[in-house]
Structure formats: structure tokens, C-alpha cells
N, C-alpha and C. Protein backbone atom coordinates (compact mmCIF):
# COMPACT_ATOMS: atom_id res chain seq x y z
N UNK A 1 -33.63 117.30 -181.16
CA UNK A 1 -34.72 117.92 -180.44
C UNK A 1 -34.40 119.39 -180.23
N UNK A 2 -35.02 120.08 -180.49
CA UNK A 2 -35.25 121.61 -180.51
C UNK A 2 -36.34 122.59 -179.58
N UNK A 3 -36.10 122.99 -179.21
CA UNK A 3 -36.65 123.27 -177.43
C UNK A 3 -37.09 125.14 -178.39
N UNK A 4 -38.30 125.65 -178.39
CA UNK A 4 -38.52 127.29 -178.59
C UNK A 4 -38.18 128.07 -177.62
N UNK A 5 -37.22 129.31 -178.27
CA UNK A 5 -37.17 129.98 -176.78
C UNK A 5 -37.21 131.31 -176.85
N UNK A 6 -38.52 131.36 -177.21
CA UNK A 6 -39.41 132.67 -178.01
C UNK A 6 -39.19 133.12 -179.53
N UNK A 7 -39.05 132.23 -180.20
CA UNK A 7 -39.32 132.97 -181.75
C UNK A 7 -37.25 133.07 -181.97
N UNK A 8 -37.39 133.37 -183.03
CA UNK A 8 -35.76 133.42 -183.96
C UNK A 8 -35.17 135.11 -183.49
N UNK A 9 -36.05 135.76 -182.48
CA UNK A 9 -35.97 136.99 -182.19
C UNK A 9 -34.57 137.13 -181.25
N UNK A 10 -35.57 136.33 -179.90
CA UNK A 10 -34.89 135.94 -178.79
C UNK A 10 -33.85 134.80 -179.19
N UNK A 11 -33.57 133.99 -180.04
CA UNK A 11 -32.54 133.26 -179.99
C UNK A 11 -31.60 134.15 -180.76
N UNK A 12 -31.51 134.79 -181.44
CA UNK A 12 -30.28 135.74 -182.24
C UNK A 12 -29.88 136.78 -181.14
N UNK A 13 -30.79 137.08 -180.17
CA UNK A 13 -30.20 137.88 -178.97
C UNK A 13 -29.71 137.02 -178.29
N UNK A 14 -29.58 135.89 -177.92
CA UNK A 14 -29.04 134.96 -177.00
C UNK A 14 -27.60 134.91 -177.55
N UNK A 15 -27.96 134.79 -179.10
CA UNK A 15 -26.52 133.89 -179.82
C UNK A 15 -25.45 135.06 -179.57
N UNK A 16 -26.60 136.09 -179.69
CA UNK A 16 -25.24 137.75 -179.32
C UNK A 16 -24.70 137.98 -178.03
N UNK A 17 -25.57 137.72 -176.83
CA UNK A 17 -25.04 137.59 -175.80
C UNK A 17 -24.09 136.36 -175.26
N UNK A 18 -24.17 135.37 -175.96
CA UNK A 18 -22.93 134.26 -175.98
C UNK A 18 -21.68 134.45 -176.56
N UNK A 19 -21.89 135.23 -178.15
CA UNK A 19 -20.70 136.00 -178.18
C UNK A 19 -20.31 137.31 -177.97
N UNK A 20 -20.72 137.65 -176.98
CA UNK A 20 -20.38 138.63 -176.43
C UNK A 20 -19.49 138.34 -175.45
N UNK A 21 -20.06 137.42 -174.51
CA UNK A 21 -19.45 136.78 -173.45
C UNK A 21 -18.16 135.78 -173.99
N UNK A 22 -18.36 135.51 -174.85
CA UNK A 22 -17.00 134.97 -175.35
C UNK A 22 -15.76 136.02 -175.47
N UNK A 23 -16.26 137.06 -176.22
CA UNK A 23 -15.26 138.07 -176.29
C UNK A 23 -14.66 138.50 -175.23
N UNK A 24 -15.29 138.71 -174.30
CA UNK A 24 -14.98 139.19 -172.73
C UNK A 24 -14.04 138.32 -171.91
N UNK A 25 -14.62 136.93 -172.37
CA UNK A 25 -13.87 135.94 -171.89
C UNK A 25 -12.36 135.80 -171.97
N UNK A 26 -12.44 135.81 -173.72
CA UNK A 26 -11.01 136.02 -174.54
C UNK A 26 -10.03 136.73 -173.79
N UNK A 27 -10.70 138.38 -173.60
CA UNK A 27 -10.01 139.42 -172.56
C UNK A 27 -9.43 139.28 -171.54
N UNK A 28 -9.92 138.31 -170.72
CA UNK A 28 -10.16 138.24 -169.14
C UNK A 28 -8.97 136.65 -169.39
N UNK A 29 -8.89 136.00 -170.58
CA UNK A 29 -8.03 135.21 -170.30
C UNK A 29 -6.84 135.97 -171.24
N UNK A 30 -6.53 136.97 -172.07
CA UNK A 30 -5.41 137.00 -172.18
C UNK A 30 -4.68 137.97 -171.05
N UNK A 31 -5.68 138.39 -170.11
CA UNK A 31 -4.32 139.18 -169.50
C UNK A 31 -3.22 138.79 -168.61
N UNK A 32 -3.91 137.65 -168.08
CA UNK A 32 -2.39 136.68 -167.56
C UNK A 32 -1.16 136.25 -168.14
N UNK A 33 -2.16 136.10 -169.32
CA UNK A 33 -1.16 135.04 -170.58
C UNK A 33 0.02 135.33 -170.41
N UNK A 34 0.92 136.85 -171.13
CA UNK A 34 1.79 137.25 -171.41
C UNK A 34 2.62 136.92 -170.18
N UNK A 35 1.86 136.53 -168.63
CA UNK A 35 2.67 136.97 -167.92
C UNK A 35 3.07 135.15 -167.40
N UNK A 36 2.47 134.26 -167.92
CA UNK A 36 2.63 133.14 -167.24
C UNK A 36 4.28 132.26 -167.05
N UNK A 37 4.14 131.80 -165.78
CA UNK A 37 5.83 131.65 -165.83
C UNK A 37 6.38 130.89 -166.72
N UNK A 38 5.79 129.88 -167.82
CA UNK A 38 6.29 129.32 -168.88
C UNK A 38 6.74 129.97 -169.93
N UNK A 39 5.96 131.31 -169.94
CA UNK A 39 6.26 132.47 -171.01
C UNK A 39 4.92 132.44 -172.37
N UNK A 40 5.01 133.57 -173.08
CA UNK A 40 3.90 133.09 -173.79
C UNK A 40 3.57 132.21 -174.82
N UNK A 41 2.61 131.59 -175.42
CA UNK A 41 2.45 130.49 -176.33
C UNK A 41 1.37 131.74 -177.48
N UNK A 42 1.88 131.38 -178.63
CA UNK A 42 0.70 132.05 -179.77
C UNK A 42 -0.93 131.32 -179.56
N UNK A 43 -1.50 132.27 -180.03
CA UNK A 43 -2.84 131.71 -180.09
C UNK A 43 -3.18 130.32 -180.85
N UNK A 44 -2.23 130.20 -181.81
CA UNK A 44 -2.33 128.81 -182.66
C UNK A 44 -1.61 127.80 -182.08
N UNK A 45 -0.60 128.29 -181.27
CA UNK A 45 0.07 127.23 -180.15
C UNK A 45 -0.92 126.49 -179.42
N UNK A 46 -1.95 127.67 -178.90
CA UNK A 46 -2.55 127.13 -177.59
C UNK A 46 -3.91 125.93 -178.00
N UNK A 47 -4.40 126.54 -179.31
CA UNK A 47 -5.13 125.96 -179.87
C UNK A 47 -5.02 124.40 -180.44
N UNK A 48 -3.36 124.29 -180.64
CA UNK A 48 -2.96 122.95 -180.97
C UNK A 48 -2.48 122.11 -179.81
N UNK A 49 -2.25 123.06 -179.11
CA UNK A 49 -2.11 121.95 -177.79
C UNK A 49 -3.25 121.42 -177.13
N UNK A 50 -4.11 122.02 -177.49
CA UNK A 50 -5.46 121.67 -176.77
C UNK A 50 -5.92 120.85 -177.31
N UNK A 51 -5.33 120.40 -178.68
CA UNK A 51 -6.24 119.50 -179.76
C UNK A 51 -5.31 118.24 -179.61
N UNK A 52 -3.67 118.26 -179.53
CA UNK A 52 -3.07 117.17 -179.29
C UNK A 52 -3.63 116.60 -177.81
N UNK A 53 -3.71 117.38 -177.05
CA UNK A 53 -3.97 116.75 -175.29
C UNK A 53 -5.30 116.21 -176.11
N UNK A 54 -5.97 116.42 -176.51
CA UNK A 54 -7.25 115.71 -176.40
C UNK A 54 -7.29 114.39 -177.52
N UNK A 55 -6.51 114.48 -178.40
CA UNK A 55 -6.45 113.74 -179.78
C UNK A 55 -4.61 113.05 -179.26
N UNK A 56 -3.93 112.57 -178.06
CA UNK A 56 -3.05 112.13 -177.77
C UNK A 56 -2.36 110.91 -178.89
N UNK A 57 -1.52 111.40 -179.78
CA UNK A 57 -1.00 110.74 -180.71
C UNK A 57 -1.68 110.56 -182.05
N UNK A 58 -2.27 111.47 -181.97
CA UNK A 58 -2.51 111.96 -183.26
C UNK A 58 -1.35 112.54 -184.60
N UNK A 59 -1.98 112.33 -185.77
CA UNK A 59 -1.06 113.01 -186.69
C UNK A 59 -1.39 114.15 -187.06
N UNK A 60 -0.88 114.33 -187.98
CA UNK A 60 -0.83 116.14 -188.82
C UNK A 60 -2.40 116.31 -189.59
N UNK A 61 -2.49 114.94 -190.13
CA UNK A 61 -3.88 115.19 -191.01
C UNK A 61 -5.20 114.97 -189.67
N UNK A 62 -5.02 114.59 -188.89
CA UNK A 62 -5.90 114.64 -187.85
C UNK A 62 -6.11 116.20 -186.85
N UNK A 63 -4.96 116.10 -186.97
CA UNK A 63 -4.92 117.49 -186.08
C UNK A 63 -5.39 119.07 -187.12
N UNK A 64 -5.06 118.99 -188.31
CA UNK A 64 -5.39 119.43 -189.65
C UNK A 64 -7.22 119.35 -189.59
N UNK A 65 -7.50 118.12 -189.29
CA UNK A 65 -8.63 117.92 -189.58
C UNK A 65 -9.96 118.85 -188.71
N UNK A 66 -9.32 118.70 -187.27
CA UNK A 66 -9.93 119.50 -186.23
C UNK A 66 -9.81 120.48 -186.12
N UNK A 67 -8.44 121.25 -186.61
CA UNK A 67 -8.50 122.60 -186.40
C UNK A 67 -8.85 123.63 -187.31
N UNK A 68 -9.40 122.39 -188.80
CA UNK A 68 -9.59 123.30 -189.73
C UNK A 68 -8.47 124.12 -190.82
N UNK A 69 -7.01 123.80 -190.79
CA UNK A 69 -5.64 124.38 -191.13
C UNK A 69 -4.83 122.96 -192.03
N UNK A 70 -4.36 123.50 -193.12
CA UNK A 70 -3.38 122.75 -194.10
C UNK A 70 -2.05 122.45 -193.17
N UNK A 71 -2.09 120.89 -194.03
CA UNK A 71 -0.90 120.11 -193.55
C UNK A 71 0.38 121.09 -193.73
N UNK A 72 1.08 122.06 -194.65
CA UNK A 72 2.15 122.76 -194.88
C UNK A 72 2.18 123.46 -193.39
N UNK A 73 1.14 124.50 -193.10
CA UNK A 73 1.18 125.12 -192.04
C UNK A 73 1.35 124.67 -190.27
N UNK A 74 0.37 123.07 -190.58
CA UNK A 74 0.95 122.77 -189.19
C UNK A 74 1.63 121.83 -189.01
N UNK A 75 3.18 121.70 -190.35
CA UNK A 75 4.27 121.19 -189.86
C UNK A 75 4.83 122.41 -189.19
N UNK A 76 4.92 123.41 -189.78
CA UNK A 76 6.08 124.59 -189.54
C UNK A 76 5.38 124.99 -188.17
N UNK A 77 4.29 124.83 -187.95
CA UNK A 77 3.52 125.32 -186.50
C UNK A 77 4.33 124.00 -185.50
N UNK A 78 4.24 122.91 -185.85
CA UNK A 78 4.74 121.87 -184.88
C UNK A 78 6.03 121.61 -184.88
N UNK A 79 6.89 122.36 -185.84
CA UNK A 79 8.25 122.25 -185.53
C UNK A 79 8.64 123.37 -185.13
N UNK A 80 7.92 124.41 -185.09
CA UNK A 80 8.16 125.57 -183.38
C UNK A 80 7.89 125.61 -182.36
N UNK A 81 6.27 124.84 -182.05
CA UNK A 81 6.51 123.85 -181.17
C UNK A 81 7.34 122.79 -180.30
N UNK A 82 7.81 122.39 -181.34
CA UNK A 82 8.89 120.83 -181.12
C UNK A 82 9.94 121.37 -180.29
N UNK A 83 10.50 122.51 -181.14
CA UNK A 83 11.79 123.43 -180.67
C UNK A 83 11.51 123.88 -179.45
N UNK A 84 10.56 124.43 -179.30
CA UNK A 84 10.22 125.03 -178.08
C UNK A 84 10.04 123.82 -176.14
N UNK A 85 9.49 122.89 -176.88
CA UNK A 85 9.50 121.74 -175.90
C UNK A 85 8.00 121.29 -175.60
N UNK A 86 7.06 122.29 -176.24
CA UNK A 86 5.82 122.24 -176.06
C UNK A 86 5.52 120.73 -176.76
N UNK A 87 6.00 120.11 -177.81
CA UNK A 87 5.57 118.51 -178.43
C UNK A 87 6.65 118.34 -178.84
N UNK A 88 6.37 116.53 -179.06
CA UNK A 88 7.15 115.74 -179.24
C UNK A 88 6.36 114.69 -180.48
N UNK A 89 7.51 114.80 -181.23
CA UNK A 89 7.27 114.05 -182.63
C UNK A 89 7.69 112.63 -182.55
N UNK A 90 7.00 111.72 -182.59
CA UNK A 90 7.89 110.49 -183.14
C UNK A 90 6.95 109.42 -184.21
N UNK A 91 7.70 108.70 -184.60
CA UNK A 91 7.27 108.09 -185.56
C UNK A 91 6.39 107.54 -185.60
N UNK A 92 5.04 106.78 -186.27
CA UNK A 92 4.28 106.18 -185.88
C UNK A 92 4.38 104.92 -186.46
N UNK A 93 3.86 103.42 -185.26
CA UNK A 93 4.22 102.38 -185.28
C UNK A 93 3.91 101.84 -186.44
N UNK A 94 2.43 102.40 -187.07
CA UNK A 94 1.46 101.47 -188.13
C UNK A 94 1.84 102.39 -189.57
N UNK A 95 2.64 103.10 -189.31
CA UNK A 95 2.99 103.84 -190.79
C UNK A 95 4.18 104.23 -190.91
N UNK A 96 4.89 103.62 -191.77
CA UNK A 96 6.83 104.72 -191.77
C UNK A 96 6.32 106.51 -192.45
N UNK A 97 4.93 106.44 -192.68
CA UNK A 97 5.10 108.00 -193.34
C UNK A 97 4.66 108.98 -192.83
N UNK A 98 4.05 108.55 -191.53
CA UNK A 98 3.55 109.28 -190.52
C UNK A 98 3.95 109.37 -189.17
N UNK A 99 3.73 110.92 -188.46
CA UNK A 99 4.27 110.45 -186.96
C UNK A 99 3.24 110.98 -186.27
N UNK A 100 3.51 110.91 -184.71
CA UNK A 100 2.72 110.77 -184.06
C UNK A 100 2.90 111.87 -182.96
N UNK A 101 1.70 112.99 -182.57
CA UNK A 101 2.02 113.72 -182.13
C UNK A 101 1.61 113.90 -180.61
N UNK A 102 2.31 114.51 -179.66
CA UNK A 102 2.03 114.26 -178.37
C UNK A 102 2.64 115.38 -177.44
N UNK A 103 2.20 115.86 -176.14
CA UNK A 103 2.15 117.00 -175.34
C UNK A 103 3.91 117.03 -174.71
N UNK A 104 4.42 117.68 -174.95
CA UNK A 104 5.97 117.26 -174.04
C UNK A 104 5.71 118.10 -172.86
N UNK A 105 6.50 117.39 -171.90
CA UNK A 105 6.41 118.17 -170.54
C UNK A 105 6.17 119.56 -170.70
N UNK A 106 6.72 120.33 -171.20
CA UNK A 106 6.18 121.49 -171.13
C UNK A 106 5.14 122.25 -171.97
N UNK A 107 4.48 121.19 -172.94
CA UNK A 107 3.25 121.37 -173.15
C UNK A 107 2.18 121.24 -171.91
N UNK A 108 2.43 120.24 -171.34
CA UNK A 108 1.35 119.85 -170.26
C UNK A 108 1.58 121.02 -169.30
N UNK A 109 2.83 121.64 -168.81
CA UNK A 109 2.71 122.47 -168.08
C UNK A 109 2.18 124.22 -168.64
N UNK A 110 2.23 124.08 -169.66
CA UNK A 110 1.77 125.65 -170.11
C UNK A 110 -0.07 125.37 -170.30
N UNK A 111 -0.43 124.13 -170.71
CA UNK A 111 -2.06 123.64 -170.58
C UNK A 111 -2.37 123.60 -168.94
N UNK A 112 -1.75 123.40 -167.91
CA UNK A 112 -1.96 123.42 -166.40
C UNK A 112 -2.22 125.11 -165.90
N UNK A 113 -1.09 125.91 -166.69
CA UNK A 113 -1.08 127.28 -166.26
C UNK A 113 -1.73 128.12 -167.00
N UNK A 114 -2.53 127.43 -168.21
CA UNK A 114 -3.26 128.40 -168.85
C UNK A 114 -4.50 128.26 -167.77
N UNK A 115 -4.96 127.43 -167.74
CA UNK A 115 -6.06 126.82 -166.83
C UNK A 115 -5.98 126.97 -165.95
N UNK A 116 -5.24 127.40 -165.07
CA UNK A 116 -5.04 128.39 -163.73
C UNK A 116 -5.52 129.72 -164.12
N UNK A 117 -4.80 130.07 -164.82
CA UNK A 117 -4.89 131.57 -165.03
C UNK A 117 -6.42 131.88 -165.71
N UNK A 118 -7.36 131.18 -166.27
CA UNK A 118 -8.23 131.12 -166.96
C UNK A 118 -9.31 131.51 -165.66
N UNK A 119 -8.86 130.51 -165.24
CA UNK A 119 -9.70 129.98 -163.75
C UNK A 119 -10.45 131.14 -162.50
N UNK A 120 -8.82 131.38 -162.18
CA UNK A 120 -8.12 132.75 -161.76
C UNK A 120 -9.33 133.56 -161.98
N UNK A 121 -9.40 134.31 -163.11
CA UNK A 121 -10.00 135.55 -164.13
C UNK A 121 -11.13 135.13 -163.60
N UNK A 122 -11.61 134.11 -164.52
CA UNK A 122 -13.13 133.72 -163.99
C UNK A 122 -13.52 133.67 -162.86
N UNK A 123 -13.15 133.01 -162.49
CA UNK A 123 -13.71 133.11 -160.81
C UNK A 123 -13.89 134.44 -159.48
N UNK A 124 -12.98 135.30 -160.32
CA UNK A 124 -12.52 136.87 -159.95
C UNK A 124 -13.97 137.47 -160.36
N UNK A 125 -14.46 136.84 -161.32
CA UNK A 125 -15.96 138.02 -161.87
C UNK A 125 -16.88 137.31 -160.94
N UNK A 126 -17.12 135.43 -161.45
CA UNK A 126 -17.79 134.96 -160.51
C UNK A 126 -18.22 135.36 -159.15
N UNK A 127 -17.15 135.57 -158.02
CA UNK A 127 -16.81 136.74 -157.00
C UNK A 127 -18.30 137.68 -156.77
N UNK A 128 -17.84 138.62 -157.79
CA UNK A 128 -18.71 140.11 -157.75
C UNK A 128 -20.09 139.38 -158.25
N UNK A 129 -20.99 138.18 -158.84
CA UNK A 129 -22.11 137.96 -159.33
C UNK A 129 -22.74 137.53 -158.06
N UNK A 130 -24.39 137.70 -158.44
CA UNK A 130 -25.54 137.21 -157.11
C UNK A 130 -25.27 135.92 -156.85
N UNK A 131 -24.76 134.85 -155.99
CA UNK A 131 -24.93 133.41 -156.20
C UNK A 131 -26.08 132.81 -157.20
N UNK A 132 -27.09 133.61 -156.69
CA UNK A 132 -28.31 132.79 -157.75
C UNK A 132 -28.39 132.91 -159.25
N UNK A 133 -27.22 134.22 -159.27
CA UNK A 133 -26.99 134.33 -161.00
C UNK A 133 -25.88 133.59 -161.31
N UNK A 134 -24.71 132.94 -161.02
CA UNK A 134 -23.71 132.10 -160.82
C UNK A 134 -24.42 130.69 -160.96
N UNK A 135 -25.40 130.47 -160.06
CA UNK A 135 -26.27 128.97 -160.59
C UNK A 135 -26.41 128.57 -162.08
N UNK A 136 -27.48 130.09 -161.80
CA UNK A 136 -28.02 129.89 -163.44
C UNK A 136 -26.96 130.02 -164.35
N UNK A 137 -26.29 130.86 -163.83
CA UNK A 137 -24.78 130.69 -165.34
C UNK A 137 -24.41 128.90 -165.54
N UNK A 138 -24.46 128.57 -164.48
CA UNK A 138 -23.54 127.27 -163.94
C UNK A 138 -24.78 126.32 -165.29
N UNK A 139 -26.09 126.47 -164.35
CA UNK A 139 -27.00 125.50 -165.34
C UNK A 139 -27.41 125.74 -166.79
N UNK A 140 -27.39 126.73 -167.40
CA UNK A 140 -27.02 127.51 -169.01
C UNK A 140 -25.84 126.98 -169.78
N UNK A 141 -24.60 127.27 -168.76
CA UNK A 141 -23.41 126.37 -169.47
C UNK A 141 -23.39 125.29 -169.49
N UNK A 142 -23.77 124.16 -168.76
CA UNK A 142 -24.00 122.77 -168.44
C UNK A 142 -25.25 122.06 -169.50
N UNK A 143 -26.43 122.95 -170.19
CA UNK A 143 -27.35 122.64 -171.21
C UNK A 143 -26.50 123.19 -172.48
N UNK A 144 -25.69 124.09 -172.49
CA UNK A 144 -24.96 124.57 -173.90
C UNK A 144 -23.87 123.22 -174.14
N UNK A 145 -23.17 123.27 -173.08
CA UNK A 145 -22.14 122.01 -173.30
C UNK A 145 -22.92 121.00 -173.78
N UNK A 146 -23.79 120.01 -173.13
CA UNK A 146 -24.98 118.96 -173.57
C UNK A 146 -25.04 119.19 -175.55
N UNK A 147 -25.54 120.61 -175.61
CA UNK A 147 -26.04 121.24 -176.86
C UNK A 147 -25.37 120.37 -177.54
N UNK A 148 -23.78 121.24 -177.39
CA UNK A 148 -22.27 120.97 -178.37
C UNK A 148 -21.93 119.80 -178.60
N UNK A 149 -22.04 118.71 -177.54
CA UNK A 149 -21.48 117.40 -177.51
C UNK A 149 -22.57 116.61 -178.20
N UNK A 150 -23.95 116.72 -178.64
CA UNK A 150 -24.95 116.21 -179.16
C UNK A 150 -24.65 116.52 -180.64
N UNK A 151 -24.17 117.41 -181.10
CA UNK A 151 -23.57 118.06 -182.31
C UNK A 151 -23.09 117.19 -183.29
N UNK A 152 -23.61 116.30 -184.39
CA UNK A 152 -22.42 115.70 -185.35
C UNK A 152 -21.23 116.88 -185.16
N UNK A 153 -19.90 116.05 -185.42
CA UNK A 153 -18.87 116.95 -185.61
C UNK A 153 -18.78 117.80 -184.29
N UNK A 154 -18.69 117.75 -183.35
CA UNK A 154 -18.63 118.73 -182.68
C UNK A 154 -17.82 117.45 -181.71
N UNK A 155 -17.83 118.07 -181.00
CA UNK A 155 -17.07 117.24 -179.60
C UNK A 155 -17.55 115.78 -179.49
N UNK A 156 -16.58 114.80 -179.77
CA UNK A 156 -17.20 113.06 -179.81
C UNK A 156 -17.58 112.83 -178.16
N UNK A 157 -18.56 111.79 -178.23
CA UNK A 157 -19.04 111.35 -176.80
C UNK A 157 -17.58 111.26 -175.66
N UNK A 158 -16.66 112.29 -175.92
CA UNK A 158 -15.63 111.61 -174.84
C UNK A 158 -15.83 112.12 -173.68
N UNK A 159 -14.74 111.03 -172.51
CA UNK A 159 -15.09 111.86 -171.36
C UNK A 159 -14.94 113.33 -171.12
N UNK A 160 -15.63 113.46 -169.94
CA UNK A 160 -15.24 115.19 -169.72
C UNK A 160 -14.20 115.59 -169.58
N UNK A 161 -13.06 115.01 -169.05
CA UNK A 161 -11.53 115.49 -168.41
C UNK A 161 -11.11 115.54 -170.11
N UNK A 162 -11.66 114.94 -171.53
CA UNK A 162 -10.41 115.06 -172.63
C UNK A 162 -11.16 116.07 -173.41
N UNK A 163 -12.81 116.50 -172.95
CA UNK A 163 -13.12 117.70 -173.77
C UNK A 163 -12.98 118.94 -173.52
N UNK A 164 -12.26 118.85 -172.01
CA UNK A 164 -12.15 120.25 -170.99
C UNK A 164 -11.43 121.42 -172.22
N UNK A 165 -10.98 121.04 -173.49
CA UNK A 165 -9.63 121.51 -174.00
C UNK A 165 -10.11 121.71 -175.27
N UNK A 166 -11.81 121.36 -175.13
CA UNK A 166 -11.73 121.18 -177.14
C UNK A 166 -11.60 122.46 -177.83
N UNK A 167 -11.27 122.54 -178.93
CA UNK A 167 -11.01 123.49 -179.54
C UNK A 167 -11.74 123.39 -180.94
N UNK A 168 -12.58 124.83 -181.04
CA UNK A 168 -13.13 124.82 -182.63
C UNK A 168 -12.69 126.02 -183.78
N UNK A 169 -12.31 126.54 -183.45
CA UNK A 169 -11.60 127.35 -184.24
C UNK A 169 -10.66 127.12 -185.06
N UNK A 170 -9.79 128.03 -186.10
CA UNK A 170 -8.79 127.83 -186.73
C UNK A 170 -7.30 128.47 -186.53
N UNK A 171 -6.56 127.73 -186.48
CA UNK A 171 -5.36 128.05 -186.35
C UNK A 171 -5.02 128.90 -187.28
């Protein structure tokens, strides 16, 4: 179902002001980053952790699959990871040729403090906006999310707490 919202005019200005606001967003969340007490994670770090927390024991060709990136690249991505403490590899039960990938403690804690710090930012602009423009932001994002999750391929019917993290981009 497809809703008009004035002609292909006004929706290509919308789509620009969404990424616009994305960009800003980006901004407003890396400036904590560097400083978070876990230390920093690469952009392809953060992106795969977001995809293991949500895809919990997943493999390489799964995680490959979502993020759009070749199996070569995100072994060597998950065994700097591994090293680091951010995941944990182990074997998987239903295959000797595959393993199974999952958040190690200090994955979960650098996904807790990104999301602070995300939060943080946001809520800092939120702050300075009219409440009644904060609504409408609130009810805009809440019909875009709907949008995304209606999406073949896009975010599966899961609950909200495992899509808080989805990730569409490429590593």
C-alpha cells in the first residue's frame, strides 16, 4: 500500500531530508565514539556487531548475507574482532564446517555504550526542539520504521528489542 504525498516532487525532497538527517546523525554519533571507555570499534566492527546481536549464532555466510560483504573479508574482520574480545567463535553443533558466531562480553558492552552515547547526542538536540515538533518527529519515525519492517528483505517481523541494531549497509 502506497499512501501520495504530493507527487514524486515532494517525495524526493523528503528522501533528501531523511538523508540529510542521517548524515547529521552519523556526526552527532561519532563524536563520542572515539571517546567511549571501551575504546574505539571501526565502522565495520560496529556494523557487525549489530548484525551478530541480532542474528545470535549466526555464521559467516549469514552474516555475509546481511551485510552485503564476502566470506574472505569477514573472516579477517571476525578474527580482529575475536582478538579484541568483541566475539566469540565456536563451532557449530549441526555442521563440523561451520561456526557459530556470537557477542563476547565486551561486545555487548561496547553495543550498551554506543547506545548511550547515541542516545546522549540525540536527546541533547531533542532538548533545543518545540515538543510538538519532537511528537511529530517521534510519529514520522514510528510510520518509517512500520515502512522498513513491511519491506521484503528488510528487517524480518522480529521483535523490537532484536531490530533496535539492524543494520543495512556494507561493511
Amino acid at each position: 500500500m502506497s499512501r501520495s504525498t504530493g507527487g514524486p516532487r515532494q517525495s524526493d525532497q523528503v528522501a533528501e531530508a531523511v538523508s540529510t538527517a542521517s548524515e547529521l546523525l552519523e556526526v552527532l554519533w561519532g563524536r563520542g565514539q572515539e571517546a567511549a571507555p571501551t575504546g574505539p570499534v571501526s565502522p565495520s566492527q560496529l556494523r557487525a556487531l549489530l548484525v551478530i546481536e541480532q542474528h545470535e549464532g549466526a555464521n559467516l555466510r549469514t552474516l555475509g548475507e546481511v551485510l552485503g560483504s564476502r566470506a574472505s573479508s569477514l573472516s579477517r574482520l571476525c578474527d580482529r574482532m575475536e582478538a579484541m574480545g568483541l566475539v566469540v567463535r565456536s563451532p557449530s553443533p549441526t555442521s563440523r564446517r561451520e561456526v557459530e558466531l556470537r557477542l563476547g562480553r565486551r561486545g555487548h558492552t561496547v553495543l550498551d555504550e554506543y547506545r548511550a552515547l547515541r542516545t546522549r547526542e540525540v536527546g541533547s538536540v531533542l532538548e533545543r526542539m518545540d515538543p510538538s515538533d519532537v511528537l511529530m518527529l517521534a510519529e514520522g519515525l514510528s510510520a518509517f520504521r512500520a515502512a522498513v519492517t513491511g519491506c521484503p528483505g528488510a528487517v524480518e517481523n522480529a521483535p523490537a528489542e532484536s531490530r533496535r541494531g539492524h543494520v543495512t549497509d556494507r561493511a
